[in-house]
C-alpha atoms as a PDB file:
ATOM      1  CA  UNK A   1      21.799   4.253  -7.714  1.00  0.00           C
ATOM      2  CA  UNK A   2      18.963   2.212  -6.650  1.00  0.00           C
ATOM      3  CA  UNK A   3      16.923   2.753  -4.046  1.00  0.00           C
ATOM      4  CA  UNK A   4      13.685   1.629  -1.872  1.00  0.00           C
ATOM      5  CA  UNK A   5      11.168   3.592  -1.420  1.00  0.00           C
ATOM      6  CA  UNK A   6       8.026   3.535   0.803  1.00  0.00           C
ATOM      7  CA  UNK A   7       5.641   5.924  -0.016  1.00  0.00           C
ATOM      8  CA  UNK A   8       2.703   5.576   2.435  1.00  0.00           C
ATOM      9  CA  UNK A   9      -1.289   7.296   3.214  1.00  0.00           C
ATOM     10  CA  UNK A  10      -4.239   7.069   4.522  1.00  0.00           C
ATOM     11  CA  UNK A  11      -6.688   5.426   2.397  1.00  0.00           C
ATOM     12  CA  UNK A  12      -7.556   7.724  -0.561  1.00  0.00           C
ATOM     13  CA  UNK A  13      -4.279   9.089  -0.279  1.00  0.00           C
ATOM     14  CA  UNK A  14      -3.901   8.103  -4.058  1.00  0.00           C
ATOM     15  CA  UNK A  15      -1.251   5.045  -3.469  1.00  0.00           C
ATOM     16  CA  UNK A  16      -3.041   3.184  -6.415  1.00  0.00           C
ATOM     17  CA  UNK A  17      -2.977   6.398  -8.774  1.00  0.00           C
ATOM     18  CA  UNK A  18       0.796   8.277  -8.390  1.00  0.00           C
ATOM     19  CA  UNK A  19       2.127   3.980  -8.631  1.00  0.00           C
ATOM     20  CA  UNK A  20       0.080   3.503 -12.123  1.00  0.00           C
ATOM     21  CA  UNK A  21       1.331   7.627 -12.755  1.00  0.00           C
ATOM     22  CA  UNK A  22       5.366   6.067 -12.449  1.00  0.00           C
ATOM     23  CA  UNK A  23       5.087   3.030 -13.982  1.00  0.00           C
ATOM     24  CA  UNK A  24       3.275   4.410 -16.928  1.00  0.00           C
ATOM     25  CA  UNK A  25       6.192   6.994 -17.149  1.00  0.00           C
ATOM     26  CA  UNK A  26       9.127   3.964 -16.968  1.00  0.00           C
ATOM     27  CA  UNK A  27       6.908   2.499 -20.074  1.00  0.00           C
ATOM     28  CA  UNK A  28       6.866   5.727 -21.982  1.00  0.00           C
ATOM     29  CA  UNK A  29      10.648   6.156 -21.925  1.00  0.00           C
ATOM     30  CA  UNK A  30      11.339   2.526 -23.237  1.00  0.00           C
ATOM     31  CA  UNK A  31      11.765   0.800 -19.687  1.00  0.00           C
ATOM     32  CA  UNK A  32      10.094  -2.230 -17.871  1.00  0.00           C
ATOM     33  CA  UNK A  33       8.297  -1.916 -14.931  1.00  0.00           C
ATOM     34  CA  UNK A  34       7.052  -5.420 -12.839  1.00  0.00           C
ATOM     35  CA  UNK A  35       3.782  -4.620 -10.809  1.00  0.00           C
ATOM     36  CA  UNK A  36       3.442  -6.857  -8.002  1.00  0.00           C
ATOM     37  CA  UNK A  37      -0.172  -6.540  -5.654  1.00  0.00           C
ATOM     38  CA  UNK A  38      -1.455  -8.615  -3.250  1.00  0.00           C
ATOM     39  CA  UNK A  39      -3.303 -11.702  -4.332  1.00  0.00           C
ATOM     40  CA  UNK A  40      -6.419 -11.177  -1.318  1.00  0.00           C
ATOM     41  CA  UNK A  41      -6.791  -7.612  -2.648  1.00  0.00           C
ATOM     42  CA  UNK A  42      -9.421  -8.415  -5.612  1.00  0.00           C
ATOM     43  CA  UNK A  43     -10.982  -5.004  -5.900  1.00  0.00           C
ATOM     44  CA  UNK A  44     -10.124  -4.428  -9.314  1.00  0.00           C
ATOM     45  CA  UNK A  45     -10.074  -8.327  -9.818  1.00  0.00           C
ATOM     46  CA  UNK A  46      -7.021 -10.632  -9.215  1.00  0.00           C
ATOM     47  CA  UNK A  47      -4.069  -9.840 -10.164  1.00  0.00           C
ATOM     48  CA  UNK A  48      -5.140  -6.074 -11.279  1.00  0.00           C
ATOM     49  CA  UNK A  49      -3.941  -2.655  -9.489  1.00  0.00           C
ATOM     50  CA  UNK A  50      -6.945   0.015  -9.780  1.00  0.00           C
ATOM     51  CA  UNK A  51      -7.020   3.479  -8.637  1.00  0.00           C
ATOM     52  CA  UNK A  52     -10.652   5.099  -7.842  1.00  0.00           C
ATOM     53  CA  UNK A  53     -10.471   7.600 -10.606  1.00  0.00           C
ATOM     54  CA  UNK A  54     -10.319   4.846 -13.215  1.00  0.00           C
ATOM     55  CA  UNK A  55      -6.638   3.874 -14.054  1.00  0.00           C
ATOM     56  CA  UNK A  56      -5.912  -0.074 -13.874  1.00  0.00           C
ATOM     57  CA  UNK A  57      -3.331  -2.361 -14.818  1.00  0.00           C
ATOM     58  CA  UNK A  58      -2.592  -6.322 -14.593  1.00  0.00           C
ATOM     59  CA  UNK A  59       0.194  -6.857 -12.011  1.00  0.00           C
ATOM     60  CA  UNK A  60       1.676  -9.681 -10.270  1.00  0.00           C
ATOM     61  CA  UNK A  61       0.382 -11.430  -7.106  1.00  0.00           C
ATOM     62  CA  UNK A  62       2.294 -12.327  -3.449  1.00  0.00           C
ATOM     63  CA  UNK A  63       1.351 -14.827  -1.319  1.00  0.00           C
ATOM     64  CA  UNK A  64       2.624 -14.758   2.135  1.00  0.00           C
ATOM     65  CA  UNK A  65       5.042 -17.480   0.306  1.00  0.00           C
ATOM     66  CA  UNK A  66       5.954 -15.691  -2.662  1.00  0.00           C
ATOM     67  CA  UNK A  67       9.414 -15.479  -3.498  1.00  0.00           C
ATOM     68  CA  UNK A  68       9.448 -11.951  -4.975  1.00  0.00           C
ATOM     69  CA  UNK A  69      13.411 -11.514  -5.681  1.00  0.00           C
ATOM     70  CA  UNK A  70      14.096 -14.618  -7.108  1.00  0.00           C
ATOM     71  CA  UNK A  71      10.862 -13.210 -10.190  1.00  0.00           C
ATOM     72  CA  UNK A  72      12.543 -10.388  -9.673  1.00  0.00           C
ATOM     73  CA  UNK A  73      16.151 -11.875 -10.659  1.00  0.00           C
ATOM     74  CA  UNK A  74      14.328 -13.861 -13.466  1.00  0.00           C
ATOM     75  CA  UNK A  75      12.599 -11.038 -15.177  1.00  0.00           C
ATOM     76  CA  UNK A  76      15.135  -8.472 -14.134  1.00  0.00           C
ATOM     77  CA  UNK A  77      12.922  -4.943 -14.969  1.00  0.00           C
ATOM     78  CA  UNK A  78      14.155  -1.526 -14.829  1.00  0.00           C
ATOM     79  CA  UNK A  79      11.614  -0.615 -11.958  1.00  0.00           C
ATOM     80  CA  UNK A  80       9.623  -2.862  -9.337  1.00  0.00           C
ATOM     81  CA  UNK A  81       6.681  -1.214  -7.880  1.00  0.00           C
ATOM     82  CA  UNK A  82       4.330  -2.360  -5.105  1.00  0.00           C
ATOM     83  CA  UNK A  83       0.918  -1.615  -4.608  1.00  0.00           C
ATOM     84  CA  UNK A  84      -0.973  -2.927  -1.182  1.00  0.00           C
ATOM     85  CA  UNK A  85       2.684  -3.027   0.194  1.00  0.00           C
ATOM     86  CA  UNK A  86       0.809  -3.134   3.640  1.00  0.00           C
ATOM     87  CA  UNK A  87       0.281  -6.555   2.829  1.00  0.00           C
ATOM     88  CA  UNK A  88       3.726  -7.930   2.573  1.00  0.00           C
ATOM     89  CA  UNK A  89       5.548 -10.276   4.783  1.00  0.00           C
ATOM     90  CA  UNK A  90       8.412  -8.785   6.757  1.00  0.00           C
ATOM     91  CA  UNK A  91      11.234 -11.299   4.752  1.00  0.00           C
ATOM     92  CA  UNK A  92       9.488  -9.962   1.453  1.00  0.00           C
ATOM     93  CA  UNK A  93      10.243  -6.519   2.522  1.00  0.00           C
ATOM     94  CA  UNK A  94      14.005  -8.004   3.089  1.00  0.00           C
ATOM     95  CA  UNK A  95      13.832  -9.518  -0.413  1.00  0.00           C
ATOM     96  CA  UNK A  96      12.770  -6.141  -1.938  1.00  0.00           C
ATOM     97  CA  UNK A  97      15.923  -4.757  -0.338  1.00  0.00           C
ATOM     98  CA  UNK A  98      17.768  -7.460  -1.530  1.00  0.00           C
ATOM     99  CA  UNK A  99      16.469  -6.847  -5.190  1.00  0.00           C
ATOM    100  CA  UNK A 100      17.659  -3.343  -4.507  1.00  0.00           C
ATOM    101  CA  UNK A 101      21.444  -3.842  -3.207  1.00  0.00           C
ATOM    102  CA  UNK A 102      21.803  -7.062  -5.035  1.00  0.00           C
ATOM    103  CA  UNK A 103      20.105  -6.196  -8.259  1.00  0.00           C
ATOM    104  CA  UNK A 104      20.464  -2.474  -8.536  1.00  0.00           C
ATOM    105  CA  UNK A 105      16.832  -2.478  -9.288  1.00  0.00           C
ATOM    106  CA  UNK A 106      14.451   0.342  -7.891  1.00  0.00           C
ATOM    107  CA  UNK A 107      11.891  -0.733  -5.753  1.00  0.00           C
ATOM    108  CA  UNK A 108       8.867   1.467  -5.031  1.00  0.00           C
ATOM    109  CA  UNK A 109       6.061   0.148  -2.329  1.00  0.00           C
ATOM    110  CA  UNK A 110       2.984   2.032  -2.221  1.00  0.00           C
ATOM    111  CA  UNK A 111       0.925   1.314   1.320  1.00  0.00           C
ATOM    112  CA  UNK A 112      -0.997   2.073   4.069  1.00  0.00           C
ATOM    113  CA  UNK A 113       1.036   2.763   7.542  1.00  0.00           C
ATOM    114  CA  UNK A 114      -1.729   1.445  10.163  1.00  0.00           C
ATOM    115  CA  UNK A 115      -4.591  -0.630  10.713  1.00  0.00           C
ATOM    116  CA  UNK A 116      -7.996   0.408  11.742  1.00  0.00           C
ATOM    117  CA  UNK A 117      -6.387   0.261  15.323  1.00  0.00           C
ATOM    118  CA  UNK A 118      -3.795   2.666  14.396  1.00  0.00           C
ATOM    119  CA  UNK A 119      -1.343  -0.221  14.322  1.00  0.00           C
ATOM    120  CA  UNK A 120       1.333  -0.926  11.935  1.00  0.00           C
ATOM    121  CA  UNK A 121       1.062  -3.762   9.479  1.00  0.00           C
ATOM    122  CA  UNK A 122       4.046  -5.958   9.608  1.00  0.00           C
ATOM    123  CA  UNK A 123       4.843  -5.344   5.982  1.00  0.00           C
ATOM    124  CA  UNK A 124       4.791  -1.555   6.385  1.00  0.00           C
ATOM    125  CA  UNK A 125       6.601  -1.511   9.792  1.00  0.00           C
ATOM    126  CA  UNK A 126       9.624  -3.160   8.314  1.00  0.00           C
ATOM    127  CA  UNK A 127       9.317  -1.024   4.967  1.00  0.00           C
ATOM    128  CA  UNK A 128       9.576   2.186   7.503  1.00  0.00           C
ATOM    129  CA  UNK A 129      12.840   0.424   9.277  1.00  0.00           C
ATOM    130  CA  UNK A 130      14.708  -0.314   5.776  1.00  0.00           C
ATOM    131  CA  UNK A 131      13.430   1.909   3.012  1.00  0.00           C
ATOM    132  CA  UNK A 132      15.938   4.006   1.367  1.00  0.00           C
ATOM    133  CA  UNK A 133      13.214   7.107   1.337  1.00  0.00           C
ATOM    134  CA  UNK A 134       9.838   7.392   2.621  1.00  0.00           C
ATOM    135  CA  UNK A 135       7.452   9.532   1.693  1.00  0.00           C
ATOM    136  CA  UNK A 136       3.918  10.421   2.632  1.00  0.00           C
ATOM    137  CA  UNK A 137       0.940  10.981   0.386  1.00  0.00           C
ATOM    138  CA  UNK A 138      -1.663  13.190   1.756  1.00  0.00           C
ATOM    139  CA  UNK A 139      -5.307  12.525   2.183  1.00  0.00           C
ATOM    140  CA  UNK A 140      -7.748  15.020   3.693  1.00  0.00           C
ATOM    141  CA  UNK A 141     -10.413  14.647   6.762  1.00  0.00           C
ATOM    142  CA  UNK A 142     -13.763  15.827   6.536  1.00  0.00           C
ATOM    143  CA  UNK A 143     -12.850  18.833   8.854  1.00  0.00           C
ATOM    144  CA  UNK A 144     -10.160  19.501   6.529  1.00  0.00           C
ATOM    145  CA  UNK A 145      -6.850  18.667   8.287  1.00  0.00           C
ATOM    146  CA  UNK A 146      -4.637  15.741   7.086  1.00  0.00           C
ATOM    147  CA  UNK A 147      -5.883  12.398   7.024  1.00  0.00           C
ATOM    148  CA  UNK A 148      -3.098   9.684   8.877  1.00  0.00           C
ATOM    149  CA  UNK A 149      -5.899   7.134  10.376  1.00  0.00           C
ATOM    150  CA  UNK A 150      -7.917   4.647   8.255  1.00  0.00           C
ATOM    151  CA  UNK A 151     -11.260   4.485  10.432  1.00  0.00           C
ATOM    152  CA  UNK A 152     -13.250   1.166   9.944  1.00  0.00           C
ATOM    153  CA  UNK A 153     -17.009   1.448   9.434  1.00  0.00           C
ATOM    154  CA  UNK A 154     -19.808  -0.459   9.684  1.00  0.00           C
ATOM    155  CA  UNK A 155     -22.708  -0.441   7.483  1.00  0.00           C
ATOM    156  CA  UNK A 156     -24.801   2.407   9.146  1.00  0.00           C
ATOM    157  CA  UNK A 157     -21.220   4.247   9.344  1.00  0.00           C
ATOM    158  CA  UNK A 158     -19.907   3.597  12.352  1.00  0.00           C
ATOM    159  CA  UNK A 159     -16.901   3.082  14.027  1.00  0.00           C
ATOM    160  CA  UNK A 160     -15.339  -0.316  14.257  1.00  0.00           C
ATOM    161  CA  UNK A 161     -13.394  -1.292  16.629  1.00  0.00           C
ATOM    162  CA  UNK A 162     -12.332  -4.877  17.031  1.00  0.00           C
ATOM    163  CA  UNK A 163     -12.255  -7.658  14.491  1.00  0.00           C
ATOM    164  CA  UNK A 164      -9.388  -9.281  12.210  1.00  0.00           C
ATOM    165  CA  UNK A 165      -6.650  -6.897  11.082  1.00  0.00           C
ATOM    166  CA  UNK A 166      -7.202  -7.512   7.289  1.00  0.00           C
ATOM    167  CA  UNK A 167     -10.561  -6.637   5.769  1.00  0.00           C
ATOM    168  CA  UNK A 168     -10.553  -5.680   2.492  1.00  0.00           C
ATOM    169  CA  UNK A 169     -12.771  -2.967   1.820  1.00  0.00           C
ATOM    170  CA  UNK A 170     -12.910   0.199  -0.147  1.00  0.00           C
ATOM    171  CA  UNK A 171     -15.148   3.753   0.794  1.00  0.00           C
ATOM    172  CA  UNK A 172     -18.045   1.530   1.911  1.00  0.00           C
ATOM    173  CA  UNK A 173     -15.717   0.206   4.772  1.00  0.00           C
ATOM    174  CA  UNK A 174     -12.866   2.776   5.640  1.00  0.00           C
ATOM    175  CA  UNK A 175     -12.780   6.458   5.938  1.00  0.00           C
ATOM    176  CA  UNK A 176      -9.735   8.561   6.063  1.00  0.00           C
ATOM    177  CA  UNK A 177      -9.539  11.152   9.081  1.00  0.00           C
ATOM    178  CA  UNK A 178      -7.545  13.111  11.239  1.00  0.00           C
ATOM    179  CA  UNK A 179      -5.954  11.549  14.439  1.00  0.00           C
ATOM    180  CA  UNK A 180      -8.299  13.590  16.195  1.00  0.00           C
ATOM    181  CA  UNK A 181     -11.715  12.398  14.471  1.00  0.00           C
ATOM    182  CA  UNK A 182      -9.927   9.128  14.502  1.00  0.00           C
ATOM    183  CA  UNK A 183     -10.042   9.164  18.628  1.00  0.00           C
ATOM    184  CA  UNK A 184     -13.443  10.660  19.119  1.00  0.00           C
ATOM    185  CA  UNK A 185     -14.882   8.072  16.601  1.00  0.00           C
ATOM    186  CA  UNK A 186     -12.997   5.128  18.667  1.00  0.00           C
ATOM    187  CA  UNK A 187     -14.154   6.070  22.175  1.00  0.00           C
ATOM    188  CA  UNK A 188     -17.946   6.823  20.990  1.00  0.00           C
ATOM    189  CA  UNK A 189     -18.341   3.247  19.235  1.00  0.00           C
ATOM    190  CA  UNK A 190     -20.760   0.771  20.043  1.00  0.00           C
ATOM    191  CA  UNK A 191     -19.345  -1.650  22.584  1.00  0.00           C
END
């Protein structure tokens, strides 16, 4: 039976990786996978999903307009998976469902939970209200406990605190820490 599933970390929680890790594992057995990422995440150039230990692959691209079940419906693959899920409209998370319980495709989105504010994105709130199973990918704080908070940084470091919620950025803009390094570096930013 087909499912969703939101499987969701702190940056370097290895999102990128264990989605390249499944969909390479659909391949090998004979299936199709469709990778979808979003189109203002160029990292690893448009259109491309890549992990920081190397693996890559070419994927699809959403727009905030992108009508994801009805490629879906035309391609009809064994497996859609979902990297930058974050970045997802809340009706495109109701489409993935759709391409779930209308389909009986599996969907897997692969995101972040929260913003450098420790706010949900829109697309992951509505992934955690609908998903099928959610699962979280651990990532690890400096001091050693489990990373849930993706700290903006500035150039010399330090913490960020205001500013748009979408910045693309990888380990030159974001760290991963603890809630509690997460707080401390919050209230002793520069105002």
């Amino acid at each position: 039976m087909a499912q969703l599933y939101f499987y969701y970390g702190a940056m370097n929680a290895g999102k990128s990786t264990t989605l390249l890790q499944a969909s390479f594992n659909y391949r090998e057995r004979g299936m199709t996978t469709m990778l979808w990422t979003a189109a203002l995440d160029s990292r690893a150039g448009v259109g491309r999903i890549g992990s920081r230990i190397g693996l890559e692959a070419d994927a699809m691209t959403f727009l905030p307009e992108t009508d994801i079940f009805s490629a879906v419906e035309a391609a009809m693959p064994d497996c859609v998976m979902v990297d930058e899920a974050q970045f997802l409209g809340q009706a495109q998370v109701d489409q993935l469902g759709a391409v779930v319980d209308r389909l009986s495709v599996p969907v897997l989105a692969y995101g972040l939970r929260t913003d450098f504010q420790g706010r949900l994105f829109p697309g992951s709130e509505r992934l955690l209200a609908i998903a099928d199973k959610l699962v979280e990918l651990k990532a690890v704080c400096a001091c050693g406990r489990k990373a849930t908070m993706n700290l903006r940084v500035d150039a010399q470091g330090r913490a960020v605190t205001q500013g748009a919620q979408t910045e693309i950025g990888g380990n030159d803009r974001y760290v991963a820490v603890c809630r509690r390094h997460f707080s401390e570096a919050l209230a002793s930013a520069p105002a």
